[in-house]
Protein backbone atom coordinates (compact mmCIF):
# COMPACT_ATOMS: atom_id res chain seq x y z
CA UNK A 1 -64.72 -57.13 -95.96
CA UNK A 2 -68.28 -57.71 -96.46
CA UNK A 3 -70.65 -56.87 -93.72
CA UNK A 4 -73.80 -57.31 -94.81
CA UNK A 5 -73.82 -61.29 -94.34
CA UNK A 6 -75.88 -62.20 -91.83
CA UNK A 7 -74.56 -63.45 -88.52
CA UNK A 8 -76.81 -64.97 -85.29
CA UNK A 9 -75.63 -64.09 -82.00
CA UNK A 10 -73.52 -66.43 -79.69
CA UNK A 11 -74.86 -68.45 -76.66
CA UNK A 12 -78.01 -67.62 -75.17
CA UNK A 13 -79.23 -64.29 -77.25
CA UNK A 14 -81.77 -65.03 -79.35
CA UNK A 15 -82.07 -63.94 -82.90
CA UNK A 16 -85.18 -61.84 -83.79
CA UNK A 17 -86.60 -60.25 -87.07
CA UNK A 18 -85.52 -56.68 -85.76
CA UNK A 19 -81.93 -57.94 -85.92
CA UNK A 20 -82.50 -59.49 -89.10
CA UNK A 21 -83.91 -56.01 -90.72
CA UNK A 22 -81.46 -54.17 -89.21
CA UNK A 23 -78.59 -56.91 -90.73
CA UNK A 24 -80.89 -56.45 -94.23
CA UNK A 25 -80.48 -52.61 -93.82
CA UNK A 26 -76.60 -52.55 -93.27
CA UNK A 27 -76.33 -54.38 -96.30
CA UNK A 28 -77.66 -51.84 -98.15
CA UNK A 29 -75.57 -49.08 -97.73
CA UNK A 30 -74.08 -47.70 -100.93
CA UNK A 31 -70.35 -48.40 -101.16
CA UNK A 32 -69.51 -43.87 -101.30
CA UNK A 33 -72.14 -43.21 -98.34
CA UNK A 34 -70.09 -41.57 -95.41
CA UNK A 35 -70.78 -39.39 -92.39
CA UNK A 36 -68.70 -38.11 -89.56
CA UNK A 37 -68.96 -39.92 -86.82
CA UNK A 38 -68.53 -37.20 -84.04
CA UNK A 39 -71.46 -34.89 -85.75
CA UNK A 40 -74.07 -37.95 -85.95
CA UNK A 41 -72.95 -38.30 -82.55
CA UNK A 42 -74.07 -35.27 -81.76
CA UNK A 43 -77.01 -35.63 -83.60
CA UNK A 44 -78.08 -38.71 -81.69
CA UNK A 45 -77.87 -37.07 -78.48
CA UNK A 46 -80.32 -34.95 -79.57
CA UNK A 47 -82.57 -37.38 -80.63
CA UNK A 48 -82.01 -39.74 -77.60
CA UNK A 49 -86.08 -39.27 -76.38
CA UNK A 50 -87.43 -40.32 -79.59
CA UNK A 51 -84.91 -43.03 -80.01
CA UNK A 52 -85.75 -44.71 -76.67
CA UNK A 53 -81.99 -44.57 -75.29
CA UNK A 54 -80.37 -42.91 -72.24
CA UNK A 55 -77.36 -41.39 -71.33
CA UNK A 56 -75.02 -43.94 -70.26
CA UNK A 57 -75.82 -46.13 -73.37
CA UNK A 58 -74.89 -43.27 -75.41
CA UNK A 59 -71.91 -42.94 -73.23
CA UNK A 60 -70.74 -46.48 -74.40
CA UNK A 61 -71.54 -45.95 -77.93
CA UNK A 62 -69.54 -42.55 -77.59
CA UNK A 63 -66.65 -45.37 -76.03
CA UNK A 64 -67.06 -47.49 -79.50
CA UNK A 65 -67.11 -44.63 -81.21
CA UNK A 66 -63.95 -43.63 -80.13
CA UNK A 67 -62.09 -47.45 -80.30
CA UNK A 68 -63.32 -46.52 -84.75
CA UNK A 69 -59.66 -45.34 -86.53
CA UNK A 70 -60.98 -42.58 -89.13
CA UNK A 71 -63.46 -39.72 -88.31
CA UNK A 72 -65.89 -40.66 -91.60
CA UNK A 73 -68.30 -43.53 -91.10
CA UNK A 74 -67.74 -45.28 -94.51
CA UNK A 75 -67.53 -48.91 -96.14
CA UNK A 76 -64.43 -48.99 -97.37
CA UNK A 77 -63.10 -48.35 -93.89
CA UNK A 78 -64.84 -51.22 -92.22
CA UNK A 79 -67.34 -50.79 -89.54
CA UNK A 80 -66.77 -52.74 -86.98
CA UNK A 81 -65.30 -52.10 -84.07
CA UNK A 82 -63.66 -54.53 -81.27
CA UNK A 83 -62.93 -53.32 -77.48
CA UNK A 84 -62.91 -55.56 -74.92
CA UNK A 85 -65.20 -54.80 -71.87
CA UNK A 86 -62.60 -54.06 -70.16
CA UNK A 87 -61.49 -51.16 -72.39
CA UNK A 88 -64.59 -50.40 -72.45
CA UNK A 89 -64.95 -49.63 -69.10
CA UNK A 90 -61.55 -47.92 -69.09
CA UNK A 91 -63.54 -45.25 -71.86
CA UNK A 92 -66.52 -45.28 -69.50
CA UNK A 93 -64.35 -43.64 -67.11
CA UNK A 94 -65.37 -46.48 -64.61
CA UNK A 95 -67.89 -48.07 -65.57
CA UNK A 96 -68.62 -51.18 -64.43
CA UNK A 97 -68.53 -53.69 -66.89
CA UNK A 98 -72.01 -55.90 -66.18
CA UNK A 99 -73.56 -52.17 -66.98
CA UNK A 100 -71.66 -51.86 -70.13
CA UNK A 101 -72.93 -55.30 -71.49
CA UNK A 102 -76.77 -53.80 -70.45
CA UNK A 103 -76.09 -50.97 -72.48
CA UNK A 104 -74.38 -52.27 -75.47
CA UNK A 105 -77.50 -54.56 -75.33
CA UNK A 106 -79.79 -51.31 -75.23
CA UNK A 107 -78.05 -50.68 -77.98
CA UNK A 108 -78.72 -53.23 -80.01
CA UNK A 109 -82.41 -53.19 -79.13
CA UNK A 110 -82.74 -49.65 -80.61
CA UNK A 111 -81.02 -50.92 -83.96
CA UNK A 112 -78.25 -48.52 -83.52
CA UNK A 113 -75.58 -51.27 -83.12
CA UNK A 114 -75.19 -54.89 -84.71
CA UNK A 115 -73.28 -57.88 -83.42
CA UNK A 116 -70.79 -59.99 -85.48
CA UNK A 117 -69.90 -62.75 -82.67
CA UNK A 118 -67.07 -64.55 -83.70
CA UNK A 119 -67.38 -69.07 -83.09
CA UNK A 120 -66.39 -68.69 -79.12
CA UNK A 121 -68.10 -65.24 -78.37
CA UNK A 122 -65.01 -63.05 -78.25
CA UNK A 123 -64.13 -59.99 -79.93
CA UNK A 124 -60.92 -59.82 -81.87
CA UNK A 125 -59.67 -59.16 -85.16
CA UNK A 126 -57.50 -60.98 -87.92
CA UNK A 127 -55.45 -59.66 -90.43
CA UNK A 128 -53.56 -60.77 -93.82
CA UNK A 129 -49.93 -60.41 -94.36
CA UNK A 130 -49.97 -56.70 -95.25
CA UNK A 131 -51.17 -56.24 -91.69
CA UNK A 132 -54.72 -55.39 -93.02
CA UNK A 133 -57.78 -56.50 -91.60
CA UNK A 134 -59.17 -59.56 -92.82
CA UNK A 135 -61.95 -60.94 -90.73
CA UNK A 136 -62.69 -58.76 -87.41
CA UNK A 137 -65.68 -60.02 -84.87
CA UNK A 138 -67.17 -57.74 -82.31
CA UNK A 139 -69.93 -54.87 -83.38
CA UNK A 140 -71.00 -53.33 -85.95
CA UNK A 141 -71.04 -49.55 -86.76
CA UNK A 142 -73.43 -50.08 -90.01
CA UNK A 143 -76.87 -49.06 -88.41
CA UNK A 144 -75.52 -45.49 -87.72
CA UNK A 145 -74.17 -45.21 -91.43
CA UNK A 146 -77.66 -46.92 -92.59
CA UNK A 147 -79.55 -44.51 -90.78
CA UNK A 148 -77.70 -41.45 -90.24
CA UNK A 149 -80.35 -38.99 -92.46
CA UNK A 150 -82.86 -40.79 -90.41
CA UNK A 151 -81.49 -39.46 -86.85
CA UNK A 152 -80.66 -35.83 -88.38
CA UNK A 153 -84.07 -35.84 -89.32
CA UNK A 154 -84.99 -36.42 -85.92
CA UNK A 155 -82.64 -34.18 -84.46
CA UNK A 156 -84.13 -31.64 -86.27
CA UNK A 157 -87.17 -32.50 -84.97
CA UNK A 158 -86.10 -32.43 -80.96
CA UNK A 159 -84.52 -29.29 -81.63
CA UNK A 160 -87.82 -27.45 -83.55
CA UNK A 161 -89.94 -28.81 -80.26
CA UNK A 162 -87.16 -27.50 -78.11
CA UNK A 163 -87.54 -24.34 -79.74
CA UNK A 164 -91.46 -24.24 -79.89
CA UNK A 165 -91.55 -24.77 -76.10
CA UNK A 166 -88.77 -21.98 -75.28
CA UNK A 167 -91.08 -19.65 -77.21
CA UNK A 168 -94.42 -20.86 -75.67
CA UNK A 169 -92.74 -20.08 -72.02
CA UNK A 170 -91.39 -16.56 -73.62
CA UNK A 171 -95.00 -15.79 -74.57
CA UNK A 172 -96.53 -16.78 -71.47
CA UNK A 173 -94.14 -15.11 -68.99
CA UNK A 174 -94.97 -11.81 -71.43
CA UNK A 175 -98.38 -12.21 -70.46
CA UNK A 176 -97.95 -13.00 -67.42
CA UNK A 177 -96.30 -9.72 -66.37
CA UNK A 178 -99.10 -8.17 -68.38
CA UNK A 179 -101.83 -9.46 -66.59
CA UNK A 180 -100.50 -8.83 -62.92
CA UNK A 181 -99.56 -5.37 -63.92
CA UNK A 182 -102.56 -4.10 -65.85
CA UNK A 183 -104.44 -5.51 -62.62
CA UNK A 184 -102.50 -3.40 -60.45
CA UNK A 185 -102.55 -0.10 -62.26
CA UNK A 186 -106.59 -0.70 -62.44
CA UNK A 187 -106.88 -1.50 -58.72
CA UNK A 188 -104.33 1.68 -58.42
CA UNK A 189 -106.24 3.90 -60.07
CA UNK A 190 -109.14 2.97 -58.25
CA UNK A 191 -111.19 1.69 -61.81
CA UNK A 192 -114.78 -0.42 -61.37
CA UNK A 193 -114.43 -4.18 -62.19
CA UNK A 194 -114.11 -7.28 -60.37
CA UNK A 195 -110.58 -6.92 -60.57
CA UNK A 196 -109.61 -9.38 -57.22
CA UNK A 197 -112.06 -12.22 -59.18
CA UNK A 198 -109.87 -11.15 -62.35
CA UNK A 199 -106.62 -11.90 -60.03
CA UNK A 200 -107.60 -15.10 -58.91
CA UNK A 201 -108.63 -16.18 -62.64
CA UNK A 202 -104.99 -15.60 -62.75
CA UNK A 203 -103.92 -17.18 -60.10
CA UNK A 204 -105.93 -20.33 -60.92
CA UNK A 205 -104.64 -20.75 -64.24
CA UNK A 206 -100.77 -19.93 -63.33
CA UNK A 207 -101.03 -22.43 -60.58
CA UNK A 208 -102.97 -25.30 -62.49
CA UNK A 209 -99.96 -26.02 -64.55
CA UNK A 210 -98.04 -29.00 -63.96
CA UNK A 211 -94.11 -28.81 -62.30
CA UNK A 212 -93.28 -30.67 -66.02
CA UNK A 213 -95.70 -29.24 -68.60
CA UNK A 214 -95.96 -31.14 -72.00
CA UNK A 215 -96.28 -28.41 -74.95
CA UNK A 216 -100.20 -29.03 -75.27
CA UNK A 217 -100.45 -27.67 -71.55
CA UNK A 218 -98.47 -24.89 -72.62
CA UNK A 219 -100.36 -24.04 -75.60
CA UNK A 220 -103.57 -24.04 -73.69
CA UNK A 221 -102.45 -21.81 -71.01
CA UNK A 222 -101.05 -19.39 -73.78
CA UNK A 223 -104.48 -19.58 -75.27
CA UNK A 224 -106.63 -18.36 -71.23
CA UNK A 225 -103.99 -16.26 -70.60
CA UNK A 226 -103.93 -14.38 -74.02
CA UNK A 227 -108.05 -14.35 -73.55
CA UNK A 228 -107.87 -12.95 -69.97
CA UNK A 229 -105.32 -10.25 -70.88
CA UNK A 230 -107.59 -9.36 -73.77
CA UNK A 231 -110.54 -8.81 -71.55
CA UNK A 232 -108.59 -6.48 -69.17
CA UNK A 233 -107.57 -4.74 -71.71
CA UNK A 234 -111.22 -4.08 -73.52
CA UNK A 235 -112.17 -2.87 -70.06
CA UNK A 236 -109.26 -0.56 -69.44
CA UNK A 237 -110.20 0.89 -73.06
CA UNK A 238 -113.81 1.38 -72.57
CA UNK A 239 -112.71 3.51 -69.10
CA UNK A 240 -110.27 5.67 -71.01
CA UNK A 241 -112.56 6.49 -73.87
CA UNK A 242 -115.22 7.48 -71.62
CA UNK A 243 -112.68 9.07 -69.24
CA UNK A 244 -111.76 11.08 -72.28
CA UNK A 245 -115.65 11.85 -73.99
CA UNK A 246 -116.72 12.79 -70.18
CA UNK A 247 -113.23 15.05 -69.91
CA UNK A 248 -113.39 13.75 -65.65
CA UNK A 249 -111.15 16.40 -63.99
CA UNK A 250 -111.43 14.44 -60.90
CA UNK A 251 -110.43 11.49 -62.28
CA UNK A 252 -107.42 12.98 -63.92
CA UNK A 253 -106.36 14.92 -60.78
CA UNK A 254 -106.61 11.35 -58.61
CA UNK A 255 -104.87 9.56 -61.14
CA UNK A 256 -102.00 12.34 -60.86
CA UNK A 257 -102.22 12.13 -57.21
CA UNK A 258 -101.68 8.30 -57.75
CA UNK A 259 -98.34 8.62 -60.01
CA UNK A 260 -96.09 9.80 -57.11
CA UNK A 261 -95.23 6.33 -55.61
CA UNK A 262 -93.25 7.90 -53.19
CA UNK A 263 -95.49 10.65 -51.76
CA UNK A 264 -96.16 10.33 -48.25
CA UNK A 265 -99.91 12.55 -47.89
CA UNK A 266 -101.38 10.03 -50.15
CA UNK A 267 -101.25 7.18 -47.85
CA UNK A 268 -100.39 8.58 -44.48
CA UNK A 269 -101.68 12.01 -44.87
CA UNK A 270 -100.60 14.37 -41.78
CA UNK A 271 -103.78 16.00 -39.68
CA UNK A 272 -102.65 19.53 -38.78
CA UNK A 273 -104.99 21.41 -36.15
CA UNK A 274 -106.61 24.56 -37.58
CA UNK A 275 -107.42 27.49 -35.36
CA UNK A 276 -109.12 27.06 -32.27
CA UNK A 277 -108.99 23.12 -32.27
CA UNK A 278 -108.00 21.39 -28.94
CA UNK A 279 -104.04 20.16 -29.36
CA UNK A 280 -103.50 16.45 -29.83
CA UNK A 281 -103.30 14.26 -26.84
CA UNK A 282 -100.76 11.93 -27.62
CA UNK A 283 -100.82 8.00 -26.02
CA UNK A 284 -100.03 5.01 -27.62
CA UNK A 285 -102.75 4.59 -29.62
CA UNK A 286 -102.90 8.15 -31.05
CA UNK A 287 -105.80 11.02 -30.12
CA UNK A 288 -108.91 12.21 -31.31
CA UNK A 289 -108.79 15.88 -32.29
CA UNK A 290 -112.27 17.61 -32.40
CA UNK A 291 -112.43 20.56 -34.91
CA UNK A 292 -114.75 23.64 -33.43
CA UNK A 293 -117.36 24.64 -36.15
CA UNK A 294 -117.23 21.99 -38.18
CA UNK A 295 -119.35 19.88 -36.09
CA UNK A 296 -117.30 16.54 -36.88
CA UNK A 297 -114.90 14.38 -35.35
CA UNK A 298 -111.54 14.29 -37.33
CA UNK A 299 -109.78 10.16 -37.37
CA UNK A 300 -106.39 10.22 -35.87
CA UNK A 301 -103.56 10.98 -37.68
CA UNK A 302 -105.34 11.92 -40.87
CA UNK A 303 -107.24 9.09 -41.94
CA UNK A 304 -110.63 9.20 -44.15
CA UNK A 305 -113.94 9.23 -41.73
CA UNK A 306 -115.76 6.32 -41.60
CA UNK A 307 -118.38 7.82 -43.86
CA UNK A 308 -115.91 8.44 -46.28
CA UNK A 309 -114.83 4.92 -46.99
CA UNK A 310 -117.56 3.24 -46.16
CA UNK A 311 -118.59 4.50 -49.69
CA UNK A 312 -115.84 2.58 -50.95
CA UNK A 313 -116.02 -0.97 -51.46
CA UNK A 314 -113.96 -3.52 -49.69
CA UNK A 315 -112.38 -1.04 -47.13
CA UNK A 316 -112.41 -2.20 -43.60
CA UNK A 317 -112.28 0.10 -40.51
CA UNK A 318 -111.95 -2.31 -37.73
CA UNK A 319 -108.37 -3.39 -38.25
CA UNK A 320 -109.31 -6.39 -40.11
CA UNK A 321 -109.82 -7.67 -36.06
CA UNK A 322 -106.74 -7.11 -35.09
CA UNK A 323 -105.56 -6.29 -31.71
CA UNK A 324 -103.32 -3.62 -31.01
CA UNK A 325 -100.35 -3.14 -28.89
CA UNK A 326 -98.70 -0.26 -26.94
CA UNK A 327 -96.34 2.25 -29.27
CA UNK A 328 -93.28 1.58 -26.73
CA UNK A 329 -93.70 -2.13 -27.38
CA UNK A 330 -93.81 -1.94 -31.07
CA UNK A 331 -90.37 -0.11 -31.02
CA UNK A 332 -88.95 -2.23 -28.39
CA UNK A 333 -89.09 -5.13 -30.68
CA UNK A 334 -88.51 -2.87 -33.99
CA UNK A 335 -85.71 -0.65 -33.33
CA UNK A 336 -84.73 -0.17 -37.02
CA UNK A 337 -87.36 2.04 -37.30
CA UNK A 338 -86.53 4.44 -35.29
CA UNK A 339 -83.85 5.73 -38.01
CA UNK A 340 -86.60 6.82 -40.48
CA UNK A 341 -88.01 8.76 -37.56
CA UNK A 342 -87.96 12.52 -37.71
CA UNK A 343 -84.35 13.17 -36.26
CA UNK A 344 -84.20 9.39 -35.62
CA UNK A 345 -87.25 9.82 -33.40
CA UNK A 346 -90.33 8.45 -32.88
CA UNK A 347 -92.40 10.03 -29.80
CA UNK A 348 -96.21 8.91 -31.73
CA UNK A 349 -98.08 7.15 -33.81
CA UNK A 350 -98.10 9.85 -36.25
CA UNK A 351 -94.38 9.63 -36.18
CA UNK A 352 -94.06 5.51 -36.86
CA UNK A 353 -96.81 5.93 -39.79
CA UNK A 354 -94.70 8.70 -41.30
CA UNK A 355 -91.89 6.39 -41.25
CA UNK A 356 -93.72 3.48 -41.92
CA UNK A 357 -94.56 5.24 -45.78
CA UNK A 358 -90.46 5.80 -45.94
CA UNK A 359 -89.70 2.19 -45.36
CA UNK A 360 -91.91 1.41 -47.78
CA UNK A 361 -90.72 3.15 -50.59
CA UNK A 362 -87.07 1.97 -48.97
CA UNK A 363 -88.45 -1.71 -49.78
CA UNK A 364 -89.92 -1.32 -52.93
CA UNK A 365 -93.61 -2.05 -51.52
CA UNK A 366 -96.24 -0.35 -54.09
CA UNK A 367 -98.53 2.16 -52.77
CA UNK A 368 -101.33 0.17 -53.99
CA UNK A 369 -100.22 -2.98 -51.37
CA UNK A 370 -99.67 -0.62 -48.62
CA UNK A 371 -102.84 1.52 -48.54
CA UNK A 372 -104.57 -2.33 -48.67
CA UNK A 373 -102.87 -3.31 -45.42
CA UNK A 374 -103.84 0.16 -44.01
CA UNK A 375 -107.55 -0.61 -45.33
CA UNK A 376 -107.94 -3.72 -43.71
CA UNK A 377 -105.18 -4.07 -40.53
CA UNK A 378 -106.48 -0.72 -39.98
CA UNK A 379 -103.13 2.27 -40.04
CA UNK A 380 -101.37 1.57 -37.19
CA UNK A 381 -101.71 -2.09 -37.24
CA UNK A 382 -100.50 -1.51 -40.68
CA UNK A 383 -97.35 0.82 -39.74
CA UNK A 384 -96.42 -1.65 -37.71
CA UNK A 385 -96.41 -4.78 -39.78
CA UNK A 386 -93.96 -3.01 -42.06
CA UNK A 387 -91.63 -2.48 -38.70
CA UNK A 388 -91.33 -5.91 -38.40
CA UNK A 389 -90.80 -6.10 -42.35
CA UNK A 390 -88.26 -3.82 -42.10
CA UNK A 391 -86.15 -5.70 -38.83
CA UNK A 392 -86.77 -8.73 -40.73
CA UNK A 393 -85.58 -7.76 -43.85
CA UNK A 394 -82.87 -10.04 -44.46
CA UNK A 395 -84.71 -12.83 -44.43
CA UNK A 396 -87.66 -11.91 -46.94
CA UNK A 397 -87.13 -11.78 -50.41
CA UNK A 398 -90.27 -9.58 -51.62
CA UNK A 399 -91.29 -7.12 -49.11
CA UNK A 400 -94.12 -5.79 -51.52
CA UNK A 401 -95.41 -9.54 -51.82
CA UNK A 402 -95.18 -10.34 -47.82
CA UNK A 403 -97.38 -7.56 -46.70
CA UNK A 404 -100.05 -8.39 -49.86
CA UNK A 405 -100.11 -12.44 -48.48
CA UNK A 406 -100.29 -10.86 -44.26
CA UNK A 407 -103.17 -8.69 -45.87
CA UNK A 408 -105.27 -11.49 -47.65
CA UNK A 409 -104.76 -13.69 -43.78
CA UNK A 410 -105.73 -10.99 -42.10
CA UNK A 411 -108.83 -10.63 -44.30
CA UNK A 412 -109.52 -14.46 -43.81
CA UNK A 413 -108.74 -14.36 -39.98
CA UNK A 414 -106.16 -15.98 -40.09
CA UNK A 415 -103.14 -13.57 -39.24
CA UNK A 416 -102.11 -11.88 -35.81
CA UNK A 417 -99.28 -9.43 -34.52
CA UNK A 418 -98.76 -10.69 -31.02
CA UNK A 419 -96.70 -13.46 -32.14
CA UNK A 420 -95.08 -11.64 -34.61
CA UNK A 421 -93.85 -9.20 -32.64
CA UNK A 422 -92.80 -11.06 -29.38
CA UNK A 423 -90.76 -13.50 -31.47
CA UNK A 424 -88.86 -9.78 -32.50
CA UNK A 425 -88.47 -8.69 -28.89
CA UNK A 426 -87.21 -11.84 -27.74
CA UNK A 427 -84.55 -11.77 -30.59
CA UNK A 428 -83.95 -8.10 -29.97
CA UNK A 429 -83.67 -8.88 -25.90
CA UNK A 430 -80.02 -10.06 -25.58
CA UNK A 431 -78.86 -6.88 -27.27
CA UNK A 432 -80.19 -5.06 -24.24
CA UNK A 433 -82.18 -2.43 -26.62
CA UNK A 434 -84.50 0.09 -24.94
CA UNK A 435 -86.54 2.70 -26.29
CA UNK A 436 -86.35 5.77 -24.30
């Protein structure tokens, strides 16, 4: 059966010279060229962007596909193929049959099909005496033989972009983590830089890129990101190598200090009353314990003097503004607390600090976003924020994260207890829980 005569289409549809080349084409195909049918399928679905066809066209052609006899794509098996819509539809698993005929006409407007209408329109075959098919009408399978090396070609092509792009977000995510922790053990281990402009550098880049990135975007942001990490790292270098020419035992004993992310004295270091010093009053907002002969006033609870980090930059002493509430209140509405008290008690502030630090290691919160809070809430405030962490634990997923965004609001202003902690003691108030 020849198929390479050309044939108009019936009724309405026009003819046009892209059905006319794609007629020319089909007759060209060499009488031994074959392909399977199910692996250019395959093929095709991979190339569907760059072939301008969707899924529920290639759904129908996967329908045709399957109305073919053999699995090889070849001449001498004849090409053409002729369901009714109704069958169609049956293939379709539903589909209705106005949005088959749109797709088969999709289709045909991306060359993959070809029509051979018979005089009244219908599809049907007819066949000699033998039983073997003589003349058959309804649509051609020759464009997919014709240009089968064509759409592995462009399969190829999908899948190498695929594959570029899955690397690009590998590479990125690598230097992502490398940023935001080389930041972190530099703000840590208390190094000079502008390390919070460095962050939101970061920050700014990570969230500039769009929900649906095309592989240039991705490229670029490799590019910043792999220049930022690169100047972190040149600065981290220079302070080692001088670290090491100077031989800085102070620096090497604070960085030791530093690498016990669970001790308790580094953040919330205890203030025990030497010899002769007036015993600690005890309220709800701590005491103030003069030391005789020293001529000084010691903070409450162990805390650096004001002197002391005022020489440090960025450290706040005026709990970031933020007002205070009575001890008894704070474990009203926190009760969970109380376990990671000293014999499941909690009689100070002291006390709730001390188990503020164990909650924190408990919730994976680095000392590095903990000792911020304290910096800038001010300790207690900051003890107590990770309470209401804690009795709210369920429904945050990053504790460590939390307390770093309630730290940056409280910073801006933005961020107070109160209402914090009264929407806790009104959830805690039907269990009837008092603090004794």
């Amino acid at each position: 059966m020849e198929t390479g005569n050309v044939t108009t289409p019936f009724g309405r549809r026009p003819m046009t010279l892209g059905m006319l080349a794609n007629q020319v084409m089909a007759g060209e195909i060499k009488s031994d060229q074959s392909v399977d049918k199910w692996k250019l399928f395959r093929a095709l679905c991979e190339a569907k962007p760059l072939l301008g066809i969707g899924d529920r066209a290639l759904a129908v052609l996967n329908a045709l596909l399957s109305f073919y006899p053999k699995n090889e794509l070849a001449q001498e098996n004849g090409l053409i193929v002729f369901p009714s819509n109704i069958q169609l539809s049956l293939r379709t698993h539903g589909m209705a049959e106005q949005t088959v005929r749109r797709h088969l006409a999709a289709l045909v407007e991306a060359g993959l099909l070809l029509r051979k209408d018979s005089p009244n329109g219908k599809r049907y075959v007819r066949r000699d005496r033998a039983g073997e098919v003589d003349e058959a009408f309804g649509f051609s399978l020759a464009p997919l033989l014709a240009r089968a090396e064509e759409i592995e070609q462009l399969a190829a092509e999908v899948m190498a972009e695929r594959l570029h792009v899955q690397r690009l977000r590998e590479r990125i995510t690598l230097c992502r983590r490398d940023i935001a922790k080389l930041i972190e053990a530099a703000v840590e281990e208390d190094i000079p830089g502008d390390w919070q402009g460095l962050y939101r550098e970061f920050r700014d880049l990570i969230e500039g890129l769009p929900r649906s990135p095309t592989t240039a975007q991705l490229e670029l942001l490799l590019d910043e990101l792999t220049g930022l990490r690169t100047d972190i790292l040149n600065q981290l270098e220079i302070r080692v190598k001088s670290t090491k020419q100077r031989g800085n035992a102070d620096y090497i004993e604070r960085h030791i200090q530093n690498s016990n992310p669970d001790s308790i004295s580094e953040l919330e270091p205890r203030f025990e009353p030497k010899q002769g010093a007036i015993a600690e009053q005890d309220n709800d907002r701590g005491a103030v314990t003069p030391e005789k002969g020293r001529g000084e006033t010691a903070h409450p609870h162990g805390q650096k003097t004001e002197e002391e980090q005022s020489r440090r930059p960025g450290v706040r002493n005026d709990g970031g503004g933020l007002k205070s509430f009575p001890l008894g209140l704070v474990l009203q509405a926190c009760p969970e607390i109380l376990t990671y008290g000293r014999d499941g008690v909690i009689s100070n502030w002291r006390d709730l600090m001390a188990a503020a630090v164990i909650v924190r290691s408990m919730l994976g919160v680095s000392p590095s976003a903990y000792e911020e809070a304290a910096n800038v809430m001010g300790p207690e405030n900051a003890a107590t924020v990770m309470a209401c962490i804690l009795e709210r634990g369920g429904h945050i997923n990053s504790a460590g994260g939390y307390l770093r965004g309630l730290t940056r609001r409280t910073e801006k202003g933005e961020f107070a207890i109160g209402p914090m902690l009264m929407a806790l003691l009104r959830a805690n108030a039907p269990a009837g829980r008092k603090v004794g």
